[in-house]
N, C-alpha and C. Protein backbone atom coordinates (compact mmCIF):
# COMPACT_ATOMS: atom_id res chain seq x y z
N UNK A 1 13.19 -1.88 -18.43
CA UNK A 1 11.99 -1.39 -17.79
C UNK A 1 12.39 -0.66 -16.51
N UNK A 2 11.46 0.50 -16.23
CA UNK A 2 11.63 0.94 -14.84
C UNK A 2 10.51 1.43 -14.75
N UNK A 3 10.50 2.34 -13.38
CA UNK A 3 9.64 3.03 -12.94
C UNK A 3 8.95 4.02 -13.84
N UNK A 4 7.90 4.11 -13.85
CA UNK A 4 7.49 5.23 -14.86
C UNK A 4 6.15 6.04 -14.12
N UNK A 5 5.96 7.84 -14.22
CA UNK A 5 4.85 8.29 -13.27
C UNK A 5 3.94 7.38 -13.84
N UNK A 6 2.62 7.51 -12.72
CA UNK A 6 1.46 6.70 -12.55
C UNK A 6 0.50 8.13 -12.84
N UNK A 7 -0.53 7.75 -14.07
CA UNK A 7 -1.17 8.83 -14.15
C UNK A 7 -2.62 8.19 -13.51
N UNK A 8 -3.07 7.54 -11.89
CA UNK A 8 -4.32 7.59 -12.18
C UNK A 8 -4.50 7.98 -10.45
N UNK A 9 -5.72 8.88 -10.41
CA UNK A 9 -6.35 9.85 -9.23
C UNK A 9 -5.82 8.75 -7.89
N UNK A 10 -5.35 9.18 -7.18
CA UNK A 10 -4.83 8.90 -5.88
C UNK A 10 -3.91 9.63 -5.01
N UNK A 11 -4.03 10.03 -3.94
CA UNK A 11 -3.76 10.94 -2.77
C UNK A 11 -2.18 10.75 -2.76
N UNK A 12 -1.81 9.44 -3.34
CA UNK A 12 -0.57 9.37 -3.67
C UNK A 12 0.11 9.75 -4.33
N UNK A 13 -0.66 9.94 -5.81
CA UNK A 13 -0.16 11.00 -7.13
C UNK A 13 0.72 12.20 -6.87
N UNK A 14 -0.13 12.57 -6.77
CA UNK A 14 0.61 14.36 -6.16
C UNK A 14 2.70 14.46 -5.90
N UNK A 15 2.35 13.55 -4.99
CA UNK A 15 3.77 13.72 -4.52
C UNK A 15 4.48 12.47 -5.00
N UNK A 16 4.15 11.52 -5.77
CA UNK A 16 4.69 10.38 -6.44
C UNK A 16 4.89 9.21 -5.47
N UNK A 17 4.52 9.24 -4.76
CA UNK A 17 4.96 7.90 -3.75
C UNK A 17 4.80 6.48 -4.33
N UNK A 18 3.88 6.29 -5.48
CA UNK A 18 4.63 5.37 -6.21
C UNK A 18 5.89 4.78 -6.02
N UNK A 19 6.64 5.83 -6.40
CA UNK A 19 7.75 5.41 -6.24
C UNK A 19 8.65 4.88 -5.22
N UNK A 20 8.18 5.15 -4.13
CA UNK A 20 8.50 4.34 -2.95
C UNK A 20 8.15 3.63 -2.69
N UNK A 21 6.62 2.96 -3.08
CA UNK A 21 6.21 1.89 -3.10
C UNK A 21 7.01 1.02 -3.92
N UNK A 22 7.20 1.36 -5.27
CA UNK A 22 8.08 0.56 -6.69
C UNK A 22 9.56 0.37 -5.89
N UNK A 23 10.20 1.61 -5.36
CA UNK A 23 11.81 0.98 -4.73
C UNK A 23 11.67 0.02 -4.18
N UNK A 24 10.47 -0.13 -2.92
CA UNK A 24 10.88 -1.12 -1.56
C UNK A 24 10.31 -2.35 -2.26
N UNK A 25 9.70 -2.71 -3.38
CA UNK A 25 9.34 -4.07 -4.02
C UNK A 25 10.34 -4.16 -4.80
N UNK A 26 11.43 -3.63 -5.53
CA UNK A 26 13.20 -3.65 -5.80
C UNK A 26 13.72 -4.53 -4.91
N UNK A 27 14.15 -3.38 -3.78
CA UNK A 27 14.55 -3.75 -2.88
C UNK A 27 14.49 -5.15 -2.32
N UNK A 28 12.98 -5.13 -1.71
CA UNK A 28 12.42 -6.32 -1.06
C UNK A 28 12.42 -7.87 -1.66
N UNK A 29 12.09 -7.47 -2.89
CA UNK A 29 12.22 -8.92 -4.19
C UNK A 29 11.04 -9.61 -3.39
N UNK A 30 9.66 -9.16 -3.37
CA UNK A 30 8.82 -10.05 -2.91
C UNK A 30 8.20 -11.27 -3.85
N UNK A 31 8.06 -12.20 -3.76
CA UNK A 31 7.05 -13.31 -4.38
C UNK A 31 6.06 -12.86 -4.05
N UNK A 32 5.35 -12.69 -3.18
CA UNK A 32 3.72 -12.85 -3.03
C UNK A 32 3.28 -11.28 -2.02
N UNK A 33 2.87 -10.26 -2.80
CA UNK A 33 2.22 -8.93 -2.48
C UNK A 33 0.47 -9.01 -1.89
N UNK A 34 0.46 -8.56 -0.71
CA UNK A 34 -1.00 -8.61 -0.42
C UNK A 34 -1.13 -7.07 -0.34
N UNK A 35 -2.22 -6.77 -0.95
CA UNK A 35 -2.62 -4.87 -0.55
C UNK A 35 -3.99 -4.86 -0.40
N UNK A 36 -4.49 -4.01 0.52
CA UNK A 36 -5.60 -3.90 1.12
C UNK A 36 -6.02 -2.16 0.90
N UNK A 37 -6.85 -1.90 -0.26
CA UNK A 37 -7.47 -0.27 -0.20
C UNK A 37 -6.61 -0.24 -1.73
N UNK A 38 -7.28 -0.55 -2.28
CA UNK A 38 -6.62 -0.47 -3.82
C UNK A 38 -7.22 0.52 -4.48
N UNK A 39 -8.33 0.84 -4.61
CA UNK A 39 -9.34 2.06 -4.77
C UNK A 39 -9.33 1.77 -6.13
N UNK A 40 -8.68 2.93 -6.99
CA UNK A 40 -8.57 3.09 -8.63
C UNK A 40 -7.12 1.81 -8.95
N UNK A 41 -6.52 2.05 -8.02
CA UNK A 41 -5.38 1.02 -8.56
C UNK A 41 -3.58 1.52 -8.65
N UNK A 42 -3.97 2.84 -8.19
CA UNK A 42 -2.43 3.39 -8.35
C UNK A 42 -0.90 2.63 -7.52
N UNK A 43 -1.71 2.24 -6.50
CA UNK A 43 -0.16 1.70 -5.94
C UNK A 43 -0.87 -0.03 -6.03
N UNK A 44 -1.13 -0.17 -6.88
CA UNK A 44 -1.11 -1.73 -7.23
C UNK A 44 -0.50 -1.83 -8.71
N UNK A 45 -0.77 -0.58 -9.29
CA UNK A 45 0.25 -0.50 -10.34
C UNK A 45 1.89 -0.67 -10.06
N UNK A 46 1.65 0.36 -8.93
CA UNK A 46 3.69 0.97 -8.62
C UNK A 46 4.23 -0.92 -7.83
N UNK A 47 3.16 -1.66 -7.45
CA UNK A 47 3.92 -2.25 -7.12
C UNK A 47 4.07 -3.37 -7.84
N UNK A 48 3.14 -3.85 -8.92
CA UNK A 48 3.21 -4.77 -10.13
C UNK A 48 4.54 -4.27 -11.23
N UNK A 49 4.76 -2.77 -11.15
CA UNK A 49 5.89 -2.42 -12.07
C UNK A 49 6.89 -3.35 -11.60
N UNK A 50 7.49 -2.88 -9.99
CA UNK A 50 8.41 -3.54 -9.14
C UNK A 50 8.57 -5.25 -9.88
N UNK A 51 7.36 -5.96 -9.38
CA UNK A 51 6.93 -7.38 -9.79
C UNK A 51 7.85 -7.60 -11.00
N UNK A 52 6.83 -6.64 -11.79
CA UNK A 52 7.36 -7.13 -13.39
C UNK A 52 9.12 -6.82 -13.63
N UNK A 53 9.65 -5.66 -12.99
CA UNK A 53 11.10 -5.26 -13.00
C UNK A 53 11.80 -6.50 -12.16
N UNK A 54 11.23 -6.86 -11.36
CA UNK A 54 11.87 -8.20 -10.71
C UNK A 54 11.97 -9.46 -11.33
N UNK A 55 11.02 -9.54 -12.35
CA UNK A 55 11.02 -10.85 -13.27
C UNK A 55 10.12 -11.84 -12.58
N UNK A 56 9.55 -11.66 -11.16
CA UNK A 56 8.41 -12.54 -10.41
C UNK A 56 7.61 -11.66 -9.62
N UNK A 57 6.64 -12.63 -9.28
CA UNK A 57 5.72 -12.27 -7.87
C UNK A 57 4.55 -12.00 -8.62
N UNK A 58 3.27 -11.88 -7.20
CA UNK A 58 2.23 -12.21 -7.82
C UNK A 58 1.82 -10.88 -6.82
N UNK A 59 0.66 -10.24 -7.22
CA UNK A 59 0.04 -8.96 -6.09
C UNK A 59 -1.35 -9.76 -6.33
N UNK A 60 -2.22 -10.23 -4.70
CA UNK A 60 -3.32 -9.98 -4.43
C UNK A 60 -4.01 -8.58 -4.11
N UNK A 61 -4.60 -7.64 -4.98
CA UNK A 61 -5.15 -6.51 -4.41
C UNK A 61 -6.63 -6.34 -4.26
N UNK A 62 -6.74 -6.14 -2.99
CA UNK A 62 -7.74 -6.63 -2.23
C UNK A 62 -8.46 -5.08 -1.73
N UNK A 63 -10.08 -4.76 -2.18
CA UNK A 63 -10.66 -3.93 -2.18
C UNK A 63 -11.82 -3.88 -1.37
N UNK A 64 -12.93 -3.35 -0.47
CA UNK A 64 -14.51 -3.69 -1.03
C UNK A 64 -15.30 -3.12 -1.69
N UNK A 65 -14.23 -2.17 -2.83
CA UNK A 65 -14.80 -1.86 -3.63
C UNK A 65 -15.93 -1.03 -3.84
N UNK A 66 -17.05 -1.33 -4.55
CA UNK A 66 -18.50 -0.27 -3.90
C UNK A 66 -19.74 -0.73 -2.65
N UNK A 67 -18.86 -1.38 -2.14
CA UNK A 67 -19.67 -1.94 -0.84
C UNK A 67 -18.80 -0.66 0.44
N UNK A 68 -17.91 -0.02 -0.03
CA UNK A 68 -17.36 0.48 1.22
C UNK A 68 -18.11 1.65 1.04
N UNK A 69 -18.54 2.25 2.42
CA UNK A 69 -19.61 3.65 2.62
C UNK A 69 -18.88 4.60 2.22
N UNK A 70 -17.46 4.71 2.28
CA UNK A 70 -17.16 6.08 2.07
C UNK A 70 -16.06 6.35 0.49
N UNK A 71 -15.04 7.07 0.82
CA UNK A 71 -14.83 6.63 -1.10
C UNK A 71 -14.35 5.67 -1.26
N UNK A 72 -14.92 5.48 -2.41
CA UNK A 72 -14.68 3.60 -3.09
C UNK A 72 -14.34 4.19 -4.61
N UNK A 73 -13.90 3.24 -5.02
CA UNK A 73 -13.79 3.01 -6.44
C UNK A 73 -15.05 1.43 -7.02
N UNK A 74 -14.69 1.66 -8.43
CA UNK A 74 -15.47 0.40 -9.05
C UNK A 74 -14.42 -0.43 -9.64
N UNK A 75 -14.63 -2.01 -9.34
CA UNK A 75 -13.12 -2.87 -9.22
C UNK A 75 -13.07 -2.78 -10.77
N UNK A 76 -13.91 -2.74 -11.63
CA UNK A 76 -14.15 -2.58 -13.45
C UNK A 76 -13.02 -1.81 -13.42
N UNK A 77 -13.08 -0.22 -13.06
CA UNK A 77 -12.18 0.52 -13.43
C UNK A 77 -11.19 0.56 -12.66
N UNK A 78 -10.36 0.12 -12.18
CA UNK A 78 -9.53 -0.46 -11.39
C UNK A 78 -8.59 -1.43 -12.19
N UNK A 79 -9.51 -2.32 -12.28
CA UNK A 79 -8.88 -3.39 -13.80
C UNK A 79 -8.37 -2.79 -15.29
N UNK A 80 -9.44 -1.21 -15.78
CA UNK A 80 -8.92 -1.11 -16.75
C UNK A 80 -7.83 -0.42 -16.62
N UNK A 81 -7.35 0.32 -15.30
CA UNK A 81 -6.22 1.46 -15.17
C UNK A 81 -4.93 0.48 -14.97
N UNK A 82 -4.87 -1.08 -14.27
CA UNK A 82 -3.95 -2.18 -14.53
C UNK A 82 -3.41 -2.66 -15.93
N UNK A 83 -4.74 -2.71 -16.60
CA UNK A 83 -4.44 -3.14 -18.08
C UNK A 83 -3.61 -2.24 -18.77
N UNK A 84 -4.19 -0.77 -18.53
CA UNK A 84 -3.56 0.30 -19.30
C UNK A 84 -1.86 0.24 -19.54
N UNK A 85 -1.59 -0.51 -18.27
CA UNK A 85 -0.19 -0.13 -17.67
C UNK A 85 0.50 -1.74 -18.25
N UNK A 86 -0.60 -2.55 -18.82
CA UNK A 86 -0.12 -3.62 -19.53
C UNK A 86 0.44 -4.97 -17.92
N UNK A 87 -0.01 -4.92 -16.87
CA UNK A 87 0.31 -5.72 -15.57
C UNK A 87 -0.82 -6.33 -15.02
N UNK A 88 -1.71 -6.69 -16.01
CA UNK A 88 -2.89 -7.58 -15.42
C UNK A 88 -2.30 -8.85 -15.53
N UNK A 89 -1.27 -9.39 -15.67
CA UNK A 89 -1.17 -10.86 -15.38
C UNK A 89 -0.56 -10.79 -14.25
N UNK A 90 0.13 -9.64 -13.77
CA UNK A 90 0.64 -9.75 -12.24
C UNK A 90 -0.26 -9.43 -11.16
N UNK A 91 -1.37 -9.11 -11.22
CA UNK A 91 -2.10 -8.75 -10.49
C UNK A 91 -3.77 -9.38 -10.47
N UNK A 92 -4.42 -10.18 -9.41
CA UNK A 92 -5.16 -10.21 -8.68
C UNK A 92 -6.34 -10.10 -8.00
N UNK A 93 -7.07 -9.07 -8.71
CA UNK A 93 -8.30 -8.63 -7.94
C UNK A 93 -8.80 -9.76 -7.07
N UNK A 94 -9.33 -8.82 -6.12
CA UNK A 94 -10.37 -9.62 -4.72
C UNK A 94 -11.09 -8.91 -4.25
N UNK A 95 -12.42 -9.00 -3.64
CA UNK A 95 -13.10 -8.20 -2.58
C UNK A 95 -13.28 -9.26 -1.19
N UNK A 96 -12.17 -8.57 -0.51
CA UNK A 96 -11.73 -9.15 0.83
C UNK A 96 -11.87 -8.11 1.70
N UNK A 97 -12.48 -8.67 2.89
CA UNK A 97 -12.32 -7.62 4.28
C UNK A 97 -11.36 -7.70 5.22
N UNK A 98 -10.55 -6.15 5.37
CA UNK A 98 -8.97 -6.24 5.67
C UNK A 98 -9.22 -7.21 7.05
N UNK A 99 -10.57 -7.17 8.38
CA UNK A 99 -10.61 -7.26 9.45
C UNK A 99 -11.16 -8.84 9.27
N UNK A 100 -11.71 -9.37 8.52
CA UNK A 100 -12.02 -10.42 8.15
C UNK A 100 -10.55 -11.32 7.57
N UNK A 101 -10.11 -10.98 6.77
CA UNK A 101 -8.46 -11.35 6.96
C UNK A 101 -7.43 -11.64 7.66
N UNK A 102 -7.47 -10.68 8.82
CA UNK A 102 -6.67 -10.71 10.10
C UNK A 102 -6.53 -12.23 10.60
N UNK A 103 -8.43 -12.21 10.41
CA UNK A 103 -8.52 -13.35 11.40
C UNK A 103 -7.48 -14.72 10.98
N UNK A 104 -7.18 -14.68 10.06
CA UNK A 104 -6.78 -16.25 9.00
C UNK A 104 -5.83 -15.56 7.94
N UNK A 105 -4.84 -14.72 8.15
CA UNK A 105 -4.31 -14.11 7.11
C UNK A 105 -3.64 -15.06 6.04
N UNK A 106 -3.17 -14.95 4.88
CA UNK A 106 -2.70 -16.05 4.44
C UNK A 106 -0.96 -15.19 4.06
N UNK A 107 -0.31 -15.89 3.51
CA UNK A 107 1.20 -15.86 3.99
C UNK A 107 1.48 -14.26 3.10
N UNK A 108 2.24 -13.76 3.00
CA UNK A 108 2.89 -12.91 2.05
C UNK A 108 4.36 -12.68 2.42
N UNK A 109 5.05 -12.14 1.53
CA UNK A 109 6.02 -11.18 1.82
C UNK A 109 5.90 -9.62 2.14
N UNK A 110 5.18 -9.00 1.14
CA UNK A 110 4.60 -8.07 1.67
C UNK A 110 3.61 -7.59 1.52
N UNK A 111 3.24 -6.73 2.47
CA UNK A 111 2.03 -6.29 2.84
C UNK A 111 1.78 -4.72 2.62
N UNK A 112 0.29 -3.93 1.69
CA UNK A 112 0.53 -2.47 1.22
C UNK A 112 -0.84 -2.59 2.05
N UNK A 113 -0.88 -1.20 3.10
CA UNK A 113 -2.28 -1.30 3.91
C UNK A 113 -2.56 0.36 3.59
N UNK A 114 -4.10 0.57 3.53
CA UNK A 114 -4.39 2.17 2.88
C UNK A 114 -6.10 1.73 2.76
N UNK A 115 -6.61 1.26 4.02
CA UNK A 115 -7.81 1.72 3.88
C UNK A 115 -8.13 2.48 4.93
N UNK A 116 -8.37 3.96 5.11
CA UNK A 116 -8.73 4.64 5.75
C UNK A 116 -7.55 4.71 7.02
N UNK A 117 -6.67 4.38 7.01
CA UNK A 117 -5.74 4.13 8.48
C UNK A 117 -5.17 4.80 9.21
N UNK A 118 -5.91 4.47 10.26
CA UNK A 118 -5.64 4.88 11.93
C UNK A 118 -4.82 4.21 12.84
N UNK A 119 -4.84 5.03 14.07
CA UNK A 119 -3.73 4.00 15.00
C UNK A 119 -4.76 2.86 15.32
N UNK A 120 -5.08 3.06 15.42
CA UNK A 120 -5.89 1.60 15.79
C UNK A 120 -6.07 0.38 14.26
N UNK A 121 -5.94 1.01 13.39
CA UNK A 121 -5.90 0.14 12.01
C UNK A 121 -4.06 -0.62 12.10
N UNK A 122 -3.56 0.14 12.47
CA UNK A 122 -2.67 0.00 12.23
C UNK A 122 -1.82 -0.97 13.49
N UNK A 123 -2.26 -0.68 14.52
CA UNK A 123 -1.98 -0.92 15.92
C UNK A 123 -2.30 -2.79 15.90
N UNK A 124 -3.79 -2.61 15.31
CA UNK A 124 -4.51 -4.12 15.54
C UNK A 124 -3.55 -5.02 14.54
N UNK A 125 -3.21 -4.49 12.95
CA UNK A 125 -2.70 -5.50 11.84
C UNK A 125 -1.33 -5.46 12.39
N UNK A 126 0.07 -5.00 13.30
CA UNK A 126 0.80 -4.89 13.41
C UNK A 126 0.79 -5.94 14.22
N UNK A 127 0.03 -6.46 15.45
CA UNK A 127 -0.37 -7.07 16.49
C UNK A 127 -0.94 -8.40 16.05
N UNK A 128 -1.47 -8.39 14.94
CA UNK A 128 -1.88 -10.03 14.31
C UNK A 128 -1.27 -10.50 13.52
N UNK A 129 0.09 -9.33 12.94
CA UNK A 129 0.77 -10.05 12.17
C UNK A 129 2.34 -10.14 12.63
N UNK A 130 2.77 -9.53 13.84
CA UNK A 130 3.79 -9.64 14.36
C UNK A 130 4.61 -10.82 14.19
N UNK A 131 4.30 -12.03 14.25
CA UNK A 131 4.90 -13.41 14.02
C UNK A 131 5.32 -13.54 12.48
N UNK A 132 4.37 -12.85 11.44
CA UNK A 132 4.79 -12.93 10.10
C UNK A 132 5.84 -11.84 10.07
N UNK A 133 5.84 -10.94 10.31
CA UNK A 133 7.46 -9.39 10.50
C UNK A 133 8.59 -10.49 11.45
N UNK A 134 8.22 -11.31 12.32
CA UNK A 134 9.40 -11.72 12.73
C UNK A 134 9.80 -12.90 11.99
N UNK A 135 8.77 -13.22 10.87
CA UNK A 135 9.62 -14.14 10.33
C UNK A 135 10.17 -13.62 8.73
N UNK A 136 10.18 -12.43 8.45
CA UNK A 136 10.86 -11.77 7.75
C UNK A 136 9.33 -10.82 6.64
N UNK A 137 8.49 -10.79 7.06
CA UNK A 137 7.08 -9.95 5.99
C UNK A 137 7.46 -8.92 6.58
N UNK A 138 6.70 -8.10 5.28
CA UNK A 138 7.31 -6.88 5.88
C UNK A 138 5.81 -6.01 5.70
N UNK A 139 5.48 -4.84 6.11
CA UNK A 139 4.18 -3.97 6.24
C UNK A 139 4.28 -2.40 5.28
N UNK A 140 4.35 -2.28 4.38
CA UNK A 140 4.15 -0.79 4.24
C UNK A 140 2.55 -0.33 4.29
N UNK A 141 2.70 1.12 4.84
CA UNK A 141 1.55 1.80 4.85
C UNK A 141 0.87 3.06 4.63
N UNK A 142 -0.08 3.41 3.93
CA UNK A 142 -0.24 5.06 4.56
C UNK A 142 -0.37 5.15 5.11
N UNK A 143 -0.16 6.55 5.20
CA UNK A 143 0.68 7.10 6.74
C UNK A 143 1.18 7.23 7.59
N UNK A 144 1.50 7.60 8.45
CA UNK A 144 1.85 7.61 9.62
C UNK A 144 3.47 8.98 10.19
N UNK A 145 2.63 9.75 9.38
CA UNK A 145 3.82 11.19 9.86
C UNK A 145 2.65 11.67 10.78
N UNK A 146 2.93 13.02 11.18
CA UNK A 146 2.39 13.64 12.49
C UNK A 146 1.12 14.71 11.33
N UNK A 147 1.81 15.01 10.38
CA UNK A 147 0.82 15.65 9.60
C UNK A 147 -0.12 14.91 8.91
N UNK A 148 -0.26 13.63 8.74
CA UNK A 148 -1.43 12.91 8.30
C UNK A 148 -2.36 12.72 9.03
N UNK A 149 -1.52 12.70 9.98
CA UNK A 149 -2.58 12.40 11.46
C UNK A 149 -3.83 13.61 11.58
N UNK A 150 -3.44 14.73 10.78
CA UNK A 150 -3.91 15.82 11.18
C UNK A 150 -5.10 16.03 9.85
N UNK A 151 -5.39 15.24 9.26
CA UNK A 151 -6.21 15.47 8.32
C UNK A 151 -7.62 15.35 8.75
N UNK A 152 -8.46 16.00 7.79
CA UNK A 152 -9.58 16.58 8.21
C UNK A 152 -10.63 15.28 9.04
N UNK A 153 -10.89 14.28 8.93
CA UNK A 153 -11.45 13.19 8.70
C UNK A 153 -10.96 12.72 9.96
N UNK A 154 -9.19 12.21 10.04
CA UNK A 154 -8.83 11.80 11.18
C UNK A 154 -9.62 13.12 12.56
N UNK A 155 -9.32 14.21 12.40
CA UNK A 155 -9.71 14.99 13.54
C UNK A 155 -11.23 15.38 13.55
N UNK A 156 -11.77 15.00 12.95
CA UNK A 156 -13.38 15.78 12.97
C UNK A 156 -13.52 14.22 13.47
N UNK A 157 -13.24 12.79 13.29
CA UNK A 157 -13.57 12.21 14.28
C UNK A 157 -13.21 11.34 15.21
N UNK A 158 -12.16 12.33 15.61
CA UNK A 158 -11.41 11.63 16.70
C UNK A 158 -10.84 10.49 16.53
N UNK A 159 -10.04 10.27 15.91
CA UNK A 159 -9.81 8.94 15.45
C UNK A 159 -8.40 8.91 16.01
N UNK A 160 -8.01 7.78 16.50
CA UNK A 160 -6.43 7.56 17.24
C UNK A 160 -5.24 7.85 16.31
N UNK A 161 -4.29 8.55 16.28
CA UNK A 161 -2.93 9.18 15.23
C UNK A 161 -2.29 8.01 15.36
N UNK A 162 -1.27 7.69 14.16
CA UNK A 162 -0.32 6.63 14.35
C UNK A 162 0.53 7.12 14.59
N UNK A 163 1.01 8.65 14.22
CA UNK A 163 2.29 8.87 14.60
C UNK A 163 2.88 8.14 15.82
N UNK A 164 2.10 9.01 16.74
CA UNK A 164 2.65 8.65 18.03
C UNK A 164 3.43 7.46 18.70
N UNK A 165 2.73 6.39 17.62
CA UNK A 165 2.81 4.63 18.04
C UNK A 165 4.50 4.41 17.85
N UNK A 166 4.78 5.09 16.25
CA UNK A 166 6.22 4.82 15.94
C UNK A 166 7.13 3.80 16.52
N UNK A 167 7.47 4.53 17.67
CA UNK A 167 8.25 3.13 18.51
C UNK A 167 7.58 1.70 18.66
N UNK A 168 6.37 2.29 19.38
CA UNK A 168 6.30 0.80 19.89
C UNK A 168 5.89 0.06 18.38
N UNK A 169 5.46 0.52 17.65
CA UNK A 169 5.00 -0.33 16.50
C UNK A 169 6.31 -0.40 15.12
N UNK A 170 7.67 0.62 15.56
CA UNK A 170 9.04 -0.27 15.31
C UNK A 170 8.55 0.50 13.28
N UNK A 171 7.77 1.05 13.15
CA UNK A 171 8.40 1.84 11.80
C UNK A 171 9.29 2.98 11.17
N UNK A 172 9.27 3.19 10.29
CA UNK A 172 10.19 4.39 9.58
C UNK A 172 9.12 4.77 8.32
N UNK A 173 9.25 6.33 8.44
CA UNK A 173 8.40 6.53 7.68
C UNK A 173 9.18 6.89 5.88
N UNK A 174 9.08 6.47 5.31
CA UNK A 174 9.75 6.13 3.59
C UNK A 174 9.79 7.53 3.09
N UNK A 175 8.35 8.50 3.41
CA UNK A 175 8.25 9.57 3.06
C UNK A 175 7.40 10.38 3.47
N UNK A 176 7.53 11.68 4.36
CA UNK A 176 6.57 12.29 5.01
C UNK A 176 5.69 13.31 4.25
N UNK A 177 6.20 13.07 3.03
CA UNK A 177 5.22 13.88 2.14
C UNK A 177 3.47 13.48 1.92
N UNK A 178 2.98 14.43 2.17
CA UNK A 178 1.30 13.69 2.01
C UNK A 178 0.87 12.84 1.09
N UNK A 179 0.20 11.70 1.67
CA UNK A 179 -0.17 11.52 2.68
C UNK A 179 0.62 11.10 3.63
N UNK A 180 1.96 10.68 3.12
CA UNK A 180 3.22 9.67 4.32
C UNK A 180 2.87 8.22 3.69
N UNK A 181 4.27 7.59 3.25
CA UNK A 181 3.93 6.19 3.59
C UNK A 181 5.31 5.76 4.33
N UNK A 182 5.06 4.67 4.94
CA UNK A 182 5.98 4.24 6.39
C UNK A 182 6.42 2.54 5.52
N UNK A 183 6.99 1.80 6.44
CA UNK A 183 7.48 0.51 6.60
C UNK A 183 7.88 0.54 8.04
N UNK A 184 7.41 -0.87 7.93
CA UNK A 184 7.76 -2.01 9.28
C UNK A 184 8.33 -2.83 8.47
N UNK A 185 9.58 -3.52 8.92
CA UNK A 185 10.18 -4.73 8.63
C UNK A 185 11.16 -5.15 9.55
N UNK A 186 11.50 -6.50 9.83
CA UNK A 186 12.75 -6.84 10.54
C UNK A 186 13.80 -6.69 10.20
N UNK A 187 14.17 -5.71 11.39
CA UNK A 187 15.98 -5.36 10.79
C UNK A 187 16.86 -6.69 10.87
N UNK A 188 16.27 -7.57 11.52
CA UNK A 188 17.58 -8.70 11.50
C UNK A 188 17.45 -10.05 10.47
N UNK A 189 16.20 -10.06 9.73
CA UNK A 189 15.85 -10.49 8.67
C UNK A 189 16.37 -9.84 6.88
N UNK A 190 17.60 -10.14 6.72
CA UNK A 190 18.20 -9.83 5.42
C UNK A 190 17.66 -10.70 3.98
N UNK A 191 17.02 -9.58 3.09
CA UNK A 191 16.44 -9.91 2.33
C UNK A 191 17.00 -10.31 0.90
């Protein structure tokens, strides 16, 4: 088994980042995946492939589904684009609120964040989960290149860039291709 393209609508498609999602769950060898902004399901696929190529782990993917005002998916079809791919026993559904979570997070290895995210999305979960990155979790996310920042939505409403944060918030971005996805993890935590 390996990686294989992901044929379903996501901002991720385009440029395959799948696949960077699928390496760093290789890589990482997580047991327990939390993702937050699952939409249709594409990078809950790329990272259940990982799962299943690893021989373990479990993905909670965590949505609100058609309660969120702006685009949402329906968790139905979400489920059938998992099945398609034959990885519904590795995966999870939930309708959880990412900010409602914070408060009481529960453990993971890693963490896939992609609902709508800003520096301040990003700023606050980096900041409540700092103690879990120092004890070896790790964060991937969209975005966070200088050109995501620049998308229509982020600037029509002012919304805080993550680029900028980089340092202090200690990521690398995996791939600056649109939309960008990044990682945080502890470099002195060997996985």
């Amino acid at each position: 088994m390996s990686y294989e393209t992901i044929d379903i609508d996501s901002s991720y498609r385009e440029n395959d980042l799948g696949r960077f999602i699928y390496n760093s769950v290789i890589r990482l060898k997580p047991k327990k995946v939390v993702e937050f902004g699952t939409l249709n399901g594409y990078s809950a696929v790329a990272i259940a492939m990982g799962l299943r190529d690893n021989g373990f782990g479990k993905l909670y993917a965590y949505d609100l589904w058609e309660k969120y005002p702006y685009k949402s998916a329906q968790q139905e079809k979400c489920r059938e684009n998992i099945e398609r791919y034959s990885l519904e026993n590795l995966v999870v559904l939930g309708q959880v609120d990412f900010k409602e979570w914070l408060k009481n997070p529960e453990d993971f290895d890693l963490l896939h964040i992609d609902i709508s995210n800003t520096g301040d999305v990003i700023k606050t979960a980096v900041n409540a989960l700092r103690h879990k990155i120092s004890e070896g979790s790790t964060i991937i996310f969209e975005g966070g290149s200088s050109s995501r920042d620049n998308v229509e939505w982020m600037v029509k409403y002012n919304k805080k860039p993550i680029y900028p944060l980089r340092k202090d918030l200690g990521y690398e971005i995996l791939c600056e291709d649109y939309p960008s996805i990044s990682i945080i993890e502890n470099p002195r935590v060997s996985k």
